[in-house]
N, C-alpha and C. Protein backbone atom coordinates (compact mmCIF):
# COMPACT_ATOMS: atom_id res chain seq x y z
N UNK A 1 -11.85 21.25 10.73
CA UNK A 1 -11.50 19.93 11.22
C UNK A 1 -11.58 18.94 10.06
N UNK A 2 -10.62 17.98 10.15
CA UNK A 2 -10.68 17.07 8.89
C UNK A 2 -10.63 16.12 9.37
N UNK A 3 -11.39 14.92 8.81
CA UNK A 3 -11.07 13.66 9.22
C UNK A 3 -12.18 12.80 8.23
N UNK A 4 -12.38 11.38 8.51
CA UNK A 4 -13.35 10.46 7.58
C UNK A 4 -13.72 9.74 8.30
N UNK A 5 -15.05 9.64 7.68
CA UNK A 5 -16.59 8.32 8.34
C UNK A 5 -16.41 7.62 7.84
N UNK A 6 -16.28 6.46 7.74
CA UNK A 6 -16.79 5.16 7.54
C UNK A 6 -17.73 4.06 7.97
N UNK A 7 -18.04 3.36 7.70
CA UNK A 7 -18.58 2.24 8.06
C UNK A 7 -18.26 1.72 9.40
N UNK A 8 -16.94 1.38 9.52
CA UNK A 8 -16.41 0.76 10.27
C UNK A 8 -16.52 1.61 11.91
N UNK A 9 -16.17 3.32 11.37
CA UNK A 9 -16.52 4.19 12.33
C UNK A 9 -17.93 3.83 13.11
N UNK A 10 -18.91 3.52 12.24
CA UNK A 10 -20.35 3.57 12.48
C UNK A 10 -20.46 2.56 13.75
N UNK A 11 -19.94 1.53 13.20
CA UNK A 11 -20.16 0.13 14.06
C UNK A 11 -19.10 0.04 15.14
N UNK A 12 -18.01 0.81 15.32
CA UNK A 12 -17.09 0.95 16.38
C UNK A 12 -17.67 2.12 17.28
N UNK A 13 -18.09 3.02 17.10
CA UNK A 13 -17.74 4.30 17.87
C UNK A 13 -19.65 5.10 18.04
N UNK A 14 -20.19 3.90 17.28
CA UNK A 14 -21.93 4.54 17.45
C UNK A 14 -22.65 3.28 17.58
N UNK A 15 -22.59 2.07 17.17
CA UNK A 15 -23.13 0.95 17.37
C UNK A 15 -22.77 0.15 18.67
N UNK A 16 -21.38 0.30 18.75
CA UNK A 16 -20.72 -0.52 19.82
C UNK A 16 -21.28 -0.21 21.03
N UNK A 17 -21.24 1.51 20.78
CA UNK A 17 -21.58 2.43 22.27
C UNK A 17 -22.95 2.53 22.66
N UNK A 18 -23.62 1.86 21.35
CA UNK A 18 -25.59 2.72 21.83
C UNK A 18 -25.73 3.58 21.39
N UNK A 19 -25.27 4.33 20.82
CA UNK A 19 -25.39 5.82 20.63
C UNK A 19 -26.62 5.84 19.76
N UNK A 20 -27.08 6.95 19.68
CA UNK A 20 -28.15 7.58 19.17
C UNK A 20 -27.84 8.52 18.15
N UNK A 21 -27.71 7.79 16.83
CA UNK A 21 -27.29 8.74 15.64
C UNK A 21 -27.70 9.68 15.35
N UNK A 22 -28.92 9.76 15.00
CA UNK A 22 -29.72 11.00 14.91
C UNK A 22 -29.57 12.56 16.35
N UNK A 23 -28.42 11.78 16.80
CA UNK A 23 -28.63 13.10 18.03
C UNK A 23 -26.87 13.07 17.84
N UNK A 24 -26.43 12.64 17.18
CA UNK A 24 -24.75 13.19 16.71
C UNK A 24 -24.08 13.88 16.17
N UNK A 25 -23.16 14.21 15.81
CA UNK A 25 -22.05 15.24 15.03
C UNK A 25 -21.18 14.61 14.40
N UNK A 26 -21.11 14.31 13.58
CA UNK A 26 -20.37 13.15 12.63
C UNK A 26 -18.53 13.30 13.35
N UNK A 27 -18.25 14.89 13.78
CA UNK A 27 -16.98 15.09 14.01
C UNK A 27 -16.76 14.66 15.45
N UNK A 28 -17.44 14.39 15.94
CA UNK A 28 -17.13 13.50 17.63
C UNK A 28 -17.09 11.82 17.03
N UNK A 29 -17.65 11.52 16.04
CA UNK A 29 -17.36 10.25 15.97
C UNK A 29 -16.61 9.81 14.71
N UNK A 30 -15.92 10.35 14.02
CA UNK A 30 -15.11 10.31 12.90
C UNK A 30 -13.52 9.80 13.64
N UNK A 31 -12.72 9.45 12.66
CA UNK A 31 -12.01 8.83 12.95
C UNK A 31 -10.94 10.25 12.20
N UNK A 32 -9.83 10.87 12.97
CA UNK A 32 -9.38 12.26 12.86
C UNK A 32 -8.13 12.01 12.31
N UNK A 33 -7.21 10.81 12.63
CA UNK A 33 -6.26 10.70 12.09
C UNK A 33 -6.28 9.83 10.57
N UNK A 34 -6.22 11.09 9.21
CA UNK A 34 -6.32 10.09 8.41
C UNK A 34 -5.11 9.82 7.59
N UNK A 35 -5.16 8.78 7.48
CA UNK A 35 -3.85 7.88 6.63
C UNK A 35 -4.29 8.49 4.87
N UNK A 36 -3.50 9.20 4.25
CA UNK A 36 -3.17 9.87 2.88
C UNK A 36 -2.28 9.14 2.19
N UNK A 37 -3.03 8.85 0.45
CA UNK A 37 -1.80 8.69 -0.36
C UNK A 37 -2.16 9.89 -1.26
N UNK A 38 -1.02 10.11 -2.49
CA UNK A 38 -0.98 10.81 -3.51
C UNK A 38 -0.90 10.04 -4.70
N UNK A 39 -1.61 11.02 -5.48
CA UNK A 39 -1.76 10.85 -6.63
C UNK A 39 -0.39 9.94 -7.58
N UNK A 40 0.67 10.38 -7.20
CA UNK A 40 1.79 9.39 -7.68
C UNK A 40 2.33 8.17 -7.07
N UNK A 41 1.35 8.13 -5.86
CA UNK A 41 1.80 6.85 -4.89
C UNK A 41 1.30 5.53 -5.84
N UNK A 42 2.09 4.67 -5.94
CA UNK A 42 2.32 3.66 -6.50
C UNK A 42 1.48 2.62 -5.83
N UNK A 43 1.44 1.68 -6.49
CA UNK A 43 -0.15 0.51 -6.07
C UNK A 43 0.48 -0.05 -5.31
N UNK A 44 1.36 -0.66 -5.44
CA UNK A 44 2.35 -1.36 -4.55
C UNK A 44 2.40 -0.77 -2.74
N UNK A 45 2.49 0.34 -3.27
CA UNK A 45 2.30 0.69 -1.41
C UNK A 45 1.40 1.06 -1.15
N UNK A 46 0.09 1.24 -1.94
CA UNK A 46 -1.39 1.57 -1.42
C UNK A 46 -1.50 0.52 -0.88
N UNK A 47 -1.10 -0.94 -1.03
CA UNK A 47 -1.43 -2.22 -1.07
C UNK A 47 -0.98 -2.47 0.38
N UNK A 48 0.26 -2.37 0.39
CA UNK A 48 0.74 -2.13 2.11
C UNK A 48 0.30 -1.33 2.96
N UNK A 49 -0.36 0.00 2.70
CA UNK A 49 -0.38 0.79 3.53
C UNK A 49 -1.87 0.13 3.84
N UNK A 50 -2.56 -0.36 2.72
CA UNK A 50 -4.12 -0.88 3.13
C UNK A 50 -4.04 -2.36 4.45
N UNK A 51 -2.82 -3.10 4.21
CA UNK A 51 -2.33 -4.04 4.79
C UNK A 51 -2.15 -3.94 6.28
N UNK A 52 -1.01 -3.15 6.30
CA UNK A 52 -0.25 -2.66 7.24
C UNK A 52 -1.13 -2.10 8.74
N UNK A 53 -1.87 -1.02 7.75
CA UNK A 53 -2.72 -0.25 8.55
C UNK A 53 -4.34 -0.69 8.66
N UNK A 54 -4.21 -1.79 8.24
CA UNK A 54 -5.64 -2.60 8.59
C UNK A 54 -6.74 -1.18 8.51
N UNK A 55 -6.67 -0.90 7.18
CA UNK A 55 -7.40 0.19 6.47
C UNK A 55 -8.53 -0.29 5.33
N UNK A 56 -9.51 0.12 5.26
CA UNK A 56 -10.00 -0.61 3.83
C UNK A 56 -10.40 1.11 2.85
N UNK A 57 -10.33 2.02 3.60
CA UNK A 57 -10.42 3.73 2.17
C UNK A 57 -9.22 4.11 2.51
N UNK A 58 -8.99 4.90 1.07
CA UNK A 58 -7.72 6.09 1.55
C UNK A 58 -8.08 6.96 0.64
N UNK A 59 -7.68 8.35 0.85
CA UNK A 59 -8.06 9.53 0.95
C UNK A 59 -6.70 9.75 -0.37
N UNK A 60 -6.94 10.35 -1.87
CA UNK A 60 -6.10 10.16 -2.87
C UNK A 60 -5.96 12.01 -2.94
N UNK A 61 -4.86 12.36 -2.42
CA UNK A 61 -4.38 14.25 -2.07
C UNK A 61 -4.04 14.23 -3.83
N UNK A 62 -3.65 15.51 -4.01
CA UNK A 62 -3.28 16.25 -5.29
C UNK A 62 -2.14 16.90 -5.48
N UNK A 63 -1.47 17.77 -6.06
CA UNK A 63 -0.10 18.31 -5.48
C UNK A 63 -0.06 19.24 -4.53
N UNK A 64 -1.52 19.75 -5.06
CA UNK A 64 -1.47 20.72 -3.45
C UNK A 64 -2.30 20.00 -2.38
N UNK A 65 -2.06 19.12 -1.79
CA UNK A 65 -2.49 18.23 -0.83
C UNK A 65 -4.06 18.66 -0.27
N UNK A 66 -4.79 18.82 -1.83
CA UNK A 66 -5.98 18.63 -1.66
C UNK A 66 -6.62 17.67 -2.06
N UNK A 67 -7.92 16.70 -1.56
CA UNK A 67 -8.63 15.48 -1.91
C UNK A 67 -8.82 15.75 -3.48
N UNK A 68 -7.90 14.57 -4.22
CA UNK A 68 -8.23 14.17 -5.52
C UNK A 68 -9.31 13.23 -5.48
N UNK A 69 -9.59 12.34 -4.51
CA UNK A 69 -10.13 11.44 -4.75
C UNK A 69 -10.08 9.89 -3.73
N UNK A 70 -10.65 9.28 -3.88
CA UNK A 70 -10.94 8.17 -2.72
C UNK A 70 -10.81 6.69 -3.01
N UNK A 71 -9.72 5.94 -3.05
CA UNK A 71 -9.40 4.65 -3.53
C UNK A 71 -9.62 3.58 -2.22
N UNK A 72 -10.85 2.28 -2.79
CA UNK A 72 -10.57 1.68 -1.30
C UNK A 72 -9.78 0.42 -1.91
N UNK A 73 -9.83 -0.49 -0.56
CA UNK A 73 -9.20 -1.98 -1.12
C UNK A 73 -10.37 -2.62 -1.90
N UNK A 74 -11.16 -2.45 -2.25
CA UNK A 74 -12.30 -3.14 -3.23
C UNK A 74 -11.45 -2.40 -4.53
N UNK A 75 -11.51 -1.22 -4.99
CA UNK A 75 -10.94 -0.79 -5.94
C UNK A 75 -9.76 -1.54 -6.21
N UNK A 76 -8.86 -1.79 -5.30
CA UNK A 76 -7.16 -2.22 -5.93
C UNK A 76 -7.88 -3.72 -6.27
N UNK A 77 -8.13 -3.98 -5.41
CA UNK A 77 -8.43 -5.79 -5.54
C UNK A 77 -9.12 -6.00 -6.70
N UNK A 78 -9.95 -4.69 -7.44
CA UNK A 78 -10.48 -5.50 -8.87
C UNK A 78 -9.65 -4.96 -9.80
N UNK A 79 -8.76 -4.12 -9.45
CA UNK A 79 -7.31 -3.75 -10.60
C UNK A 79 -6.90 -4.66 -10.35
N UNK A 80 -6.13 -5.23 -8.84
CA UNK A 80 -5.20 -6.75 -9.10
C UNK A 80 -5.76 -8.10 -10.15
N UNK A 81 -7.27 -8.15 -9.81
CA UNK A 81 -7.83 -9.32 -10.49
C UNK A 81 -7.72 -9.00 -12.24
N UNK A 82 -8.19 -7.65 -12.29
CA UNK A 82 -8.31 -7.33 -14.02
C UNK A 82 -6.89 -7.41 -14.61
N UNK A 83 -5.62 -6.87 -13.89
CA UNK A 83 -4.03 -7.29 -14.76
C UNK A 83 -3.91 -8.67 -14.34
N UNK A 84 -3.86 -9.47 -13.76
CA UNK A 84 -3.97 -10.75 -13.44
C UNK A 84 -4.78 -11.60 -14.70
N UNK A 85 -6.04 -11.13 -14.72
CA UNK A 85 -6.95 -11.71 -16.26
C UNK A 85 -6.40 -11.39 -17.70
N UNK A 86 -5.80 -9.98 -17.06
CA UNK A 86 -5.18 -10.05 -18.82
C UNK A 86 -3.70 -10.60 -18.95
N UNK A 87 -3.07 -10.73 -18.21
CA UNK A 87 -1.87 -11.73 -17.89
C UNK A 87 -1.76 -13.21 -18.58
N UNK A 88 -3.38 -13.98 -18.22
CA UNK A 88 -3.57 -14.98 -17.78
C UNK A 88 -3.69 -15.07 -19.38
N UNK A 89 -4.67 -14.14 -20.42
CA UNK A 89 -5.26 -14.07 -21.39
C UNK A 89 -4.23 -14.30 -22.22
N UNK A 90 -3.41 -13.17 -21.90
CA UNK A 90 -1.70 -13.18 -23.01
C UNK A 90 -0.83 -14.68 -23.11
N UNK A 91 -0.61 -15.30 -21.73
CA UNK A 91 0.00 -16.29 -21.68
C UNK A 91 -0.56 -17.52 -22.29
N UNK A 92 -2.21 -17.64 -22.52
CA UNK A 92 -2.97 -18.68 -23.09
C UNK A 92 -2.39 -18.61 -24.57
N UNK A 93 -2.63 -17.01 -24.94
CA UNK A 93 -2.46 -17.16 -26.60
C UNK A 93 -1.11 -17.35 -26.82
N UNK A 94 0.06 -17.18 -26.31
CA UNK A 94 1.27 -17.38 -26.10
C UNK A 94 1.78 -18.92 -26.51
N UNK A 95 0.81 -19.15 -25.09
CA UNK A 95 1.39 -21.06 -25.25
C UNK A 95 0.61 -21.67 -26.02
N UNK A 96 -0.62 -21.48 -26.29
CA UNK A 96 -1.67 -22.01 -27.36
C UNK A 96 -1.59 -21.45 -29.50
N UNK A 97 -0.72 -20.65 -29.28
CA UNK A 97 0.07 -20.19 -30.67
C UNK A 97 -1.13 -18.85 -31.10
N UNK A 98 -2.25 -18.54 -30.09
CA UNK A 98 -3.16 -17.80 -31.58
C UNK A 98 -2.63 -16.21 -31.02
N UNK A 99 -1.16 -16.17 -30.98
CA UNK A 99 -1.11 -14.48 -30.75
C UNK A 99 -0.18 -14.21 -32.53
């Protein structure tokens, strides 16, 4: 069985209900359908699919659509901010002459 815990799982599907964690199975309360990108999927639509699908992890497959790895929206959002800073950096020395 495959699927992913989160946080969000915790507080929807064990907090909401009362439940008693310590007397659970992570796979009755996991969330089963999971939303996949790949390794060549482009930021641009991680960005939507994080959007879209009111998602905050995604699950990063390999060519053989095994887990490479785990990108959330905290991750993109400090790539957006870090090309954004060096953007910002280039255009200073640009218009200020020291490139």
């Amino acid at each position: 069985m495959r699927g992913i815990f989160t946080e969000r799982d915790v507080l929807r599907r064990v907090v909401a209900k009362q439940l008693n964690p310590t007397k659970l199975i992570i796979s009755t309360v996991m969330t089963k359908e999971v939303i996949c990108c790949h390794i060549d999927t482009k930021i641009s639509e991680t960005q939507s699919v994080f959007k879209n699908r009111r998602i905050r992890h995604l699950p990063v497959l390999d060519d053989q659509d095994r887990l490479a790895g785990l990108i959330s929206i905290g991750d993109l959002n400090a790539y957006r901010a870090h090309e954004q800073e060096t953007t910002i950096q280039f255009l200073h020395e640009y218009l200020y002459g020291t490139v």
